[in-house]
Structure formats: C-alpha cells, structure tokens
N, C-alpha and C. Protein backbone atom coordinates (compact mmCIF):
# COMPACT_ATOMS: atom_id res chain seq x y z
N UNK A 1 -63.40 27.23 -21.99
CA UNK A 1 -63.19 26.18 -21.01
C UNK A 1 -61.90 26.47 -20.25
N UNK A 2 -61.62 26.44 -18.88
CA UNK A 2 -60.94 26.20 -18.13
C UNK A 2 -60.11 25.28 -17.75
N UNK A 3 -59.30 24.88 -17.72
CA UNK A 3 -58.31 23.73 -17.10
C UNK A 3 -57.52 23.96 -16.22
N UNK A 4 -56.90 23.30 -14.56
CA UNK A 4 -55.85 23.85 -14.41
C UNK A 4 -55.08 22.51 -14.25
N UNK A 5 -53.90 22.55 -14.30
CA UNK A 5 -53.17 21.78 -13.80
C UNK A 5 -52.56 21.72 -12.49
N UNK A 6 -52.57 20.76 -11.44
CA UNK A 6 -51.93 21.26 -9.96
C UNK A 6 -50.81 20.75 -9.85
N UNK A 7 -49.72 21.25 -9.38
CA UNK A 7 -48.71 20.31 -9.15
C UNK A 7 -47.30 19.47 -10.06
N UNK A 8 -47.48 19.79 -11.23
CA UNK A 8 -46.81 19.21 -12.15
C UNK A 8 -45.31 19.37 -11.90
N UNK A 9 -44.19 18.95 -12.72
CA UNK A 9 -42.96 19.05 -12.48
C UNK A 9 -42.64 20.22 -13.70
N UNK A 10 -41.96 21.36 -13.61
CA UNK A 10 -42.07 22.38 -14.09
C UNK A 10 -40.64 22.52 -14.03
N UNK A 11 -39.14 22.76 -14.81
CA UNK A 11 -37.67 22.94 -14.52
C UNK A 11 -37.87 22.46 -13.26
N UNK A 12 -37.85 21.34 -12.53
CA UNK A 12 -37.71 21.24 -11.50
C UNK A 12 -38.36 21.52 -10.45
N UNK A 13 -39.58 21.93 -10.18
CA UNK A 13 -40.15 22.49 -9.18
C UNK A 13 -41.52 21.83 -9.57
N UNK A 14 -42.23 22.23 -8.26
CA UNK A 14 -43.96 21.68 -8.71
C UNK A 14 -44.59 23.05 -8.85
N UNK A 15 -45.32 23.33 -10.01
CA UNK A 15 -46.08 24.76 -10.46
C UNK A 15 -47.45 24.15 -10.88
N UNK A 16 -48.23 25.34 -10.65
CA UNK A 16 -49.59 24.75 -11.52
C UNK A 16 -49.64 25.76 -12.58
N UNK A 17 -50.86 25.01 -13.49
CA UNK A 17 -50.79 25.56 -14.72
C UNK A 17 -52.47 25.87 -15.07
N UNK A 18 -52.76 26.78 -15.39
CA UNK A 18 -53.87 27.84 -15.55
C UNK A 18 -54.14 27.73 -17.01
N UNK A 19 -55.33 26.97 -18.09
CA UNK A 19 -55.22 27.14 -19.20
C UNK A 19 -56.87 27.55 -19.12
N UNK A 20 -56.58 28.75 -20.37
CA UNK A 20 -58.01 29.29 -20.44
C UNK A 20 -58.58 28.76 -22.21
N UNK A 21 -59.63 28.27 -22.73
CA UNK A 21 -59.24 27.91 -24.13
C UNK A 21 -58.17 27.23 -23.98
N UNK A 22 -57.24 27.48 -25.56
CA UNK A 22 -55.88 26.22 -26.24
C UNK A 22 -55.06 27.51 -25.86
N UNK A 23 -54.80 28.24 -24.48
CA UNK A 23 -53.63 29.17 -23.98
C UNK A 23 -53.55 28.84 -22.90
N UNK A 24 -52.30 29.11 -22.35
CA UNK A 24 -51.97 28.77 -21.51
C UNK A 24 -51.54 30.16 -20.84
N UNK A 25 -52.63 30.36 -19.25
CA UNK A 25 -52.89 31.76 -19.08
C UNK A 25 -52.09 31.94 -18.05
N UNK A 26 -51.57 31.27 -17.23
CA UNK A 26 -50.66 31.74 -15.55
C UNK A 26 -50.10 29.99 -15.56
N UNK A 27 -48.81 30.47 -14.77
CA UNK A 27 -47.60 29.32 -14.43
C UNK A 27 -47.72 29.81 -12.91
N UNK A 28 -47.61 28.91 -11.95
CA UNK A 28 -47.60 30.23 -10.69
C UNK A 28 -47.03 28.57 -9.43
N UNK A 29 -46.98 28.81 -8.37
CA UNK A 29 -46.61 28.13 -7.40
C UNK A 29 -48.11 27.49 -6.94
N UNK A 30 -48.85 28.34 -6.98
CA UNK A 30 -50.59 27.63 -6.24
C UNK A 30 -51.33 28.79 -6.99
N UNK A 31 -52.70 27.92 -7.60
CA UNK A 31 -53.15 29.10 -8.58
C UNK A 31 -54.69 28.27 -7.86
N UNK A 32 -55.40 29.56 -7.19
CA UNK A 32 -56.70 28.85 -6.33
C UNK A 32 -58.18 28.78 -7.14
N UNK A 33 -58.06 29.59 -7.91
CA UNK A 33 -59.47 30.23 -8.87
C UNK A 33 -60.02 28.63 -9.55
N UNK A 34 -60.98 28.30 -9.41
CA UNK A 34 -61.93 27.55 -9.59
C UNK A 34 -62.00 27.04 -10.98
N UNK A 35 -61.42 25.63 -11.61
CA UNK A 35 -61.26 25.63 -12.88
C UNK A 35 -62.60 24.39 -13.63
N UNK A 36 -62.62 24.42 -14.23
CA UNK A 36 -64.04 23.18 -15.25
C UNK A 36 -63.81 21.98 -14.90
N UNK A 37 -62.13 22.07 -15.59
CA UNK A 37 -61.58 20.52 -15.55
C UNK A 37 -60.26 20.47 -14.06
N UNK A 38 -60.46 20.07 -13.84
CA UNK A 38 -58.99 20.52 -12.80
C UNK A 38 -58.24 18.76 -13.00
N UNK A 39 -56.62 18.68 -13.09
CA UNK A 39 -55.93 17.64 -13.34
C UNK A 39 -54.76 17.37 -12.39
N UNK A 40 -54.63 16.27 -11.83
CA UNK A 40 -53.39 15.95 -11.08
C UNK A 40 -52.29 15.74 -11.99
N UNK A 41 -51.15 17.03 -11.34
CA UNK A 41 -49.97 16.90 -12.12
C UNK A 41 -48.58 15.92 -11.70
N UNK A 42 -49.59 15.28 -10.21
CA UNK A 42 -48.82 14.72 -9.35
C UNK A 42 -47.82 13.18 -10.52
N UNK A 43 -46.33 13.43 -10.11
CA UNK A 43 -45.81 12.19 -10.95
C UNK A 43 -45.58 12.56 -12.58
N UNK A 44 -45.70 14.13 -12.77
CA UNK A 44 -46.16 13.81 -14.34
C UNK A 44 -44.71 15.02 -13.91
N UNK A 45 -44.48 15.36 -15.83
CA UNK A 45 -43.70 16.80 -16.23
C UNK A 45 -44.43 17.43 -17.06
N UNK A 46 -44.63 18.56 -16.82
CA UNK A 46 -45.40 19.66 -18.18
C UNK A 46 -43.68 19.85 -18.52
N UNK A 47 -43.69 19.71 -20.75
CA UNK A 47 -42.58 19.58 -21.58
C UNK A 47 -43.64 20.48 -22.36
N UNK A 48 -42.49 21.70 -22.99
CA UNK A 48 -42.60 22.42 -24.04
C UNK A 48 -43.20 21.70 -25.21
N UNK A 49 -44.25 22.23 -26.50
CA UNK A 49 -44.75 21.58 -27.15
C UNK A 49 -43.19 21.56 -28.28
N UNK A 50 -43.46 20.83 -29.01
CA UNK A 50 -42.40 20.63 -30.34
C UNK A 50 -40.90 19.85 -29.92
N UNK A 51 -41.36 19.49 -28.67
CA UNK A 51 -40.56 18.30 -27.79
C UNK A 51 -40.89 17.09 -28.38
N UNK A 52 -40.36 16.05 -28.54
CA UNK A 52 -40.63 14.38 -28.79
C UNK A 52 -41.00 13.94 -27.20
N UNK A 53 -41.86 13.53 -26.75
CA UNK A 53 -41.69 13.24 -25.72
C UNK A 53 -41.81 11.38 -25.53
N UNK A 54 -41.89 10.99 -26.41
CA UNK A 54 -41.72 9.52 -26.75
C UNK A 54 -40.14 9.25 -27.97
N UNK A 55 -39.22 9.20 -27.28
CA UNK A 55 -37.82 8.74 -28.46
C UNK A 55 -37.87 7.49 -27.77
N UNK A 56 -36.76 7.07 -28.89
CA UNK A 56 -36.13 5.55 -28.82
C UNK A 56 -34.62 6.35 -28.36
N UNK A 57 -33.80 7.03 -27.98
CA UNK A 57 -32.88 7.51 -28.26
C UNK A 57 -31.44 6.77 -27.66
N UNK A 58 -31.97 5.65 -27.07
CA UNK A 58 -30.99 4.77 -26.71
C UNK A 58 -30.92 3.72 -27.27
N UNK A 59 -31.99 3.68 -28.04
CA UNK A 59 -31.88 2.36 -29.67
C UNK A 59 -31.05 2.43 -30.11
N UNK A 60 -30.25 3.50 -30.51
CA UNK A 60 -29.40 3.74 -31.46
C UNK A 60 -28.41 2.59 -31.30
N UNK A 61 -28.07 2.18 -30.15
CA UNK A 61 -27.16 1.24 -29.53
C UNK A 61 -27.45 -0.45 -30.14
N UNK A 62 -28.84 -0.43 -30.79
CA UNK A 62 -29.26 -1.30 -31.85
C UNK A 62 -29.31 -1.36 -32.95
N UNK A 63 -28.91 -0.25 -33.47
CA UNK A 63 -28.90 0.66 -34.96
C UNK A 63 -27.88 -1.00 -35.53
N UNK A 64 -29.14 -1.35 -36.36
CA UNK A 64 -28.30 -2.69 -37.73
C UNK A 64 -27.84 -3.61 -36.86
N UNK A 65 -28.83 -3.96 -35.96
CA UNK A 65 -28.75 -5.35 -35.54
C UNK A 65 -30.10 -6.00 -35.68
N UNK A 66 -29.94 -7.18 -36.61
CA UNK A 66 -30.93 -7.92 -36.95
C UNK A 66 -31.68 -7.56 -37.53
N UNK A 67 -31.49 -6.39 -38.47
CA UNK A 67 -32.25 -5.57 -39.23
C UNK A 67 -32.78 -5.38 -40.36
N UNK A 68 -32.57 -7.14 -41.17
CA UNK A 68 -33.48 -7.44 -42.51
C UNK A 68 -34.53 -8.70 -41.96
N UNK A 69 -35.46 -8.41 -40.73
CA UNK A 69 -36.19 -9.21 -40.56
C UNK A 69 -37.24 -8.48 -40.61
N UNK A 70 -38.83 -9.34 -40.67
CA UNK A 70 -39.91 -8.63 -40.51
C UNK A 70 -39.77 -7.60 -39.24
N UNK A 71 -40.68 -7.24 -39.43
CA UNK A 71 -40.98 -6.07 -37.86
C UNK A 71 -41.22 -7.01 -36.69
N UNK A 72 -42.22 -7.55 -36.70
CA UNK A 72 -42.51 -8.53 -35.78
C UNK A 72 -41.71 -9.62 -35.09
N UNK A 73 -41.39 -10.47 -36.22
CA UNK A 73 -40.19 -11.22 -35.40
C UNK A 73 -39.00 -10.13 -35.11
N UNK A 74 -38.19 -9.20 -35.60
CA UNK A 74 -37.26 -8.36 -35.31
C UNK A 74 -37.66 -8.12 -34.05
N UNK A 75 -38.83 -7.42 -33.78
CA UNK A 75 -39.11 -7.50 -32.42
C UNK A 75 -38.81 -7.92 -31.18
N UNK A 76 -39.68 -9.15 -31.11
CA UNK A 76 -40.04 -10.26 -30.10
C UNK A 76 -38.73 -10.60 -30.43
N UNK A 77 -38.04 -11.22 -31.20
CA UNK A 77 -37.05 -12.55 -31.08
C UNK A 77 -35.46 -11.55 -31.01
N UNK A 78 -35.15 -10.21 -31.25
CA UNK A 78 -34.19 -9.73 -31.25
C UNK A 78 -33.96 -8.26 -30.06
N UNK A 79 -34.89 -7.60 -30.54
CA UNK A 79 -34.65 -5.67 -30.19
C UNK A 79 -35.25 -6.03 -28.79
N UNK A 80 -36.43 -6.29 -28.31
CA UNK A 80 -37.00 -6.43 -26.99
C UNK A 80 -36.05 -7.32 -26.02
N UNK A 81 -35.65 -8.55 -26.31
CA UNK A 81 -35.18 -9.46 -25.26
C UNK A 81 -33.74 -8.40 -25.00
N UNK A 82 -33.12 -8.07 -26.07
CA UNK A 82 -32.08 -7.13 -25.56
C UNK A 82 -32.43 -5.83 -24.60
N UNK A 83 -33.13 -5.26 -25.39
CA UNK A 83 -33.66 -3.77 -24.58
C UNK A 83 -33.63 -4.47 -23.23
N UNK A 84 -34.62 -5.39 -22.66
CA UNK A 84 -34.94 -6.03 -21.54
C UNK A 84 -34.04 -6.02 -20.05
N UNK A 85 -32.36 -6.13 -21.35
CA UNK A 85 -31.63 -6.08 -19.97
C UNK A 85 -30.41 -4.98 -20.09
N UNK A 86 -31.29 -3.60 -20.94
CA UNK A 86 -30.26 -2.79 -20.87
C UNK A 86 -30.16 -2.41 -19.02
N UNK A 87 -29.06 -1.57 -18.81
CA UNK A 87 -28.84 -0.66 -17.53
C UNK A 87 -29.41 0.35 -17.89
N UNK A 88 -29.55 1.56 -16.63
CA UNK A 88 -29.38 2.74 -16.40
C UNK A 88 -27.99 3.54 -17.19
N UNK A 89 -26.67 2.62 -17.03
CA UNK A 89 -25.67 3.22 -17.45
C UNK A 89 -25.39 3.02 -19.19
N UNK A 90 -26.09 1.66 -19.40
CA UNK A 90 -25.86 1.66 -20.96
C UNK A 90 -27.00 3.03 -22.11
N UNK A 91 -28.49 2.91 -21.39
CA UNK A 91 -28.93 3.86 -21.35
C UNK A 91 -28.85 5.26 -21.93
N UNK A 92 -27.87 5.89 -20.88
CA UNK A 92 -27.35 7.09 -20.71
C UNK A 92 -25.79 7.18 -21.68
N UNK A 93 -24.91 5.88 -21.93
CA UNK A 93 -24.50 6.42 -23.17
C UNK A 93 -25.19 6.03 -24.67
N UNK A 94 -26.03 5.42 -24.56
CA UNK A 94 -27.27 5.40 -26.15
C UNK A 94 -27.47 6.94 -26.14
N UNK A 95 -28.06 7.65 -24.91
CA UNK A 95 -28.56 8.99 -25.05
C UNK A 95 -27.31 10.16 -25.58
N UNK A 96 -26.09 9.56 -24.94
CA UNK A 96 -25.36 10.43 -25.07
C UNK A 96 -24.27 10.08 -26.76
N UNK A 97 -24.68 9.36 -26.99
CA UNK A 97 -24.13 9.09 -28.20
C UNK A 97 -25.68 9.80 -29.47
N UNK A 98 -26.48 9.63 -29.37
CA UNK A 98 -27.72 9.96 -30.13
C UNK A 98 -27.74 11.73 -30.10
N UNK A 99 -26.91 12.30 -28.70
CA UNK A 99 -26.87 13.75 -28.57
C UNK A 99 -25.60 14.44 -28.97
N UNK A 100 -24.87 13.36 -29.20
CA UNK A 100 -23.48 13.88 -30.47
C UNK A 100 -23.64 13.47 -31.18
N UNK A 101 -24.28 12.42 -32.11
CA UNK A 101 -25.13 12.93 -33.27
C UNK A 101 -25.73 13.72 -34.02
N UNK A 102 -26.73 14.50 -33.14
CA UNK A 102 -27.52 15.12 -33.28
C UNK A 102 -27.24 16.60 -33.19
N UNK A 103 -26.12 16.71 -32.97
CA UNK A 103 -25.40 18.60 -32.45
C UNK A 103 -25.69 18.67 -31.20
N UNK A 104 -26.52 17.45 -30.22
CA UNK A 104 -26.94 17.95 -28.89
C UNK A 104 -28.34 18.53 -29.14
N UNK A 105 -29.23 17.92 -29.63
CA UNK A 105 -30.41 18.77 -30.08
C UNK A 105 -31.26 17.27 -29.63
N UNK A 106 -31.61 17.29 -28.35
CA UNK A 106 -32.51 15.83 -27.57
C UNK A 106 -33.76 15.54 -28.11
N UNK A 107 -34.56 16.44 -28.55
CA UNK A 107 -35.55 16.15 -28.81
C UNK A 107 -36.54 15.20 -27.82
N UNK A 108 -36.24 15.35 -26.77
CA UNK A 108 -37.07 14.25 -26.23
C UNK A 108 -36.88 14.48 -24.30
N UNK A 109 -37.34 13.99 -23.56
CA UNK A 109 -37.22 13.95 -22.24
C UNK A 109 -37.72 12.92 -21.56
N UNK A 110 -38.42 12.49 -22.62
CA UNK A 110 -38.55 10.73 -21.96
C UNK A 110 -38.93 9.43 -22.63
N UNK A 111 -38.06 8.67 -22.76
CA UNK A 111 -38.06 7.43 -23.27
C UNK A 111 -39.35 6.65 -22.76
N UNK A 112 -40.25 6.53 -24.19
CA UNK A 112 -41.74 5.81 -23.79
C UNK A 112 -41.62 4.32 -23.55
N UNK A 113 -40.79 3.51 -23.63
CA UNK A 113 -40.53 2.21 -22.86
C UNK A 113 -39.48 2.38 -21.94
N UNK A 114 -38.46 2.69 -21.91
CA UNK A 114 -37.50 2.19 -20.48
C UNK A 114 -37.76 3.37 -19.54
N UNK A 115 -38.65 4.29 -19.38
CA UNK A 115 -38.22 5.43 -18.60
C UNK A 115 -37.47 6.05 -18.09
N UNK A 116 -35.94 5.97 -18.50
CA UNK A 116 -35.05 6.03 -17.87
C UNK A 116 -34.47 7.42 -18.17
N UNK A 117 -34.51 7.07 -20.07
CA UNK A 117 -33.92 9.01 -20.62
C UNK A 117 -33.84 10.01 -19.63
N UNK A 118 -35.13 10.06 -18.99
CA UNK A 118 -34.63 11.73 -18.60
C UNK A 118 -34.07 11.54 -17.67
N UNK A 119 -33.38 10.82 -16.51
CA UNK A 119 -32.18 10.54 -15.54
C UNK A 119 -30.98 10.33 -17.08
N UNK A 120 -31.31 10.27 -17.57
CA UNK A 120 -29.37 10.32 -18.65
C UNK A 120 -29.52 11.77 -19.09
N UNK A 121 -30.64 11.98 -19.41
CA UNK A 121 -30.44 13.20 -20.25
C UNK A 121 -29.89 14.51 -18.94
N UNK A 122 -30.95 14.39 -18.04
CA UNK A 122 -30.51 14.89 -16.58
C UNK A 122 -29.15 14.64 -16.24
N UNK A 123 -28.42 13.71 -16.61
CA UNK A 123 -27.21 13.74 -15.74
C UNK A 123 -26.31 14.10 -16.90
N UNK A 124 -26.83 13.97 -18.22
CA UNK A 124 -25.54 14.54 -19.34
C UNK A 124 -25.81 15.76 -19.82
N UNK A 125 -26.89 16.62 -19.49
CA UNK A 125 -26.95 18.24 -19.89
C UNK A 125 -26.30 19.19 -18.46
C-alpha cells in the first residue's frame, strides 16, 4: 500500500512524504507519483516516532496541588479551572522548568490540551 502525505510541516518547511508499506520511502518538496491513500498535511507536523506527542509538560506548574482528591473531582473542581487561565508566558516557563528537569530531553512537541508547547518549546530551544 501506498500513502503520501502532501504538505506537512517538516523542520520548518512544507515536504511531502512518500510511504510505501510501514517505510517511509522519499521526503522531497513535491512528490507527484500517484499514491492509494493520499493525506492533507495541511495544519499538521510530521514528528519523529519515539516523540510524546501528547505531554502535560506545563502541569508540572500543578505538581501537588490538590492532589489527595479523586481524579474526577481533582479535575473539574481544581487542575482544569486553573489550566483554563494559564498564558502563553506561564506555559513556556512550565515547559522550561519540566526541560531542566529533565537534562533538556522534551519529549514532546505538542501539548494535547493547550496547544501552545510547541511556541515555548520553539522559543526555548
């Protein structure tokens, strides 16, 4: 089976992506050859596999708050209404505190609720 990808965000650039089978056969600027499945990469990023691409990595900034409650109420009644009104700038130091933690090892490129990570991670690598 064939796949290509058109358009995706690639280091920065839009590339398409050529997969033949579970390989991944040509990276190229415009790849024309006729694919099975063909996918809009428009809006998206192709990320290396063994990436997290869903962290919390600006939670950390919640790390042991309110943190002997069920899951549920912890939830709704504590972690969400806060998250709700983080910034862009509080954000980006959760990320940057979680990446001196960590030796600088991100694991991640985009935060699956605030979308914001990869503008912090982008502006602190």
């Amino acid at each position: 089976m064939s796949i290509l990808i058109q358009g995706v965000g690639l280091n920065g650039e839009k590339k398409d992506i050529w997969i033949e089978g579970n390989r991944i056969g040509r990276i190229a600027d415009r790849i024309e050859e006729k694919a099975e499945i063909v996918i809009s990469g428009r809006d998206k990023i192709a990320i290396p596999p063994f990436i997290n691409g869903h962290t919390h990595a600006a939670m950390t900034l919640l790390r042991g708050y309110a943190d002997d409650m069920p899951l549920q109420e912890w939830l709704l009644t504590k972690i969400w209404p806060v998250e709700a009104h983080l910034t862009e700038e509080d954000v980006y130091w959760g990320v940057k505190l979680v990446l001196a933690l960590a030796g600088r090892s991100p694991g991640g490129a985009r935060d699956g609720h605030s979308g914001r990570i990869e503008c912090s991670l982008h502006r602190y690598l």
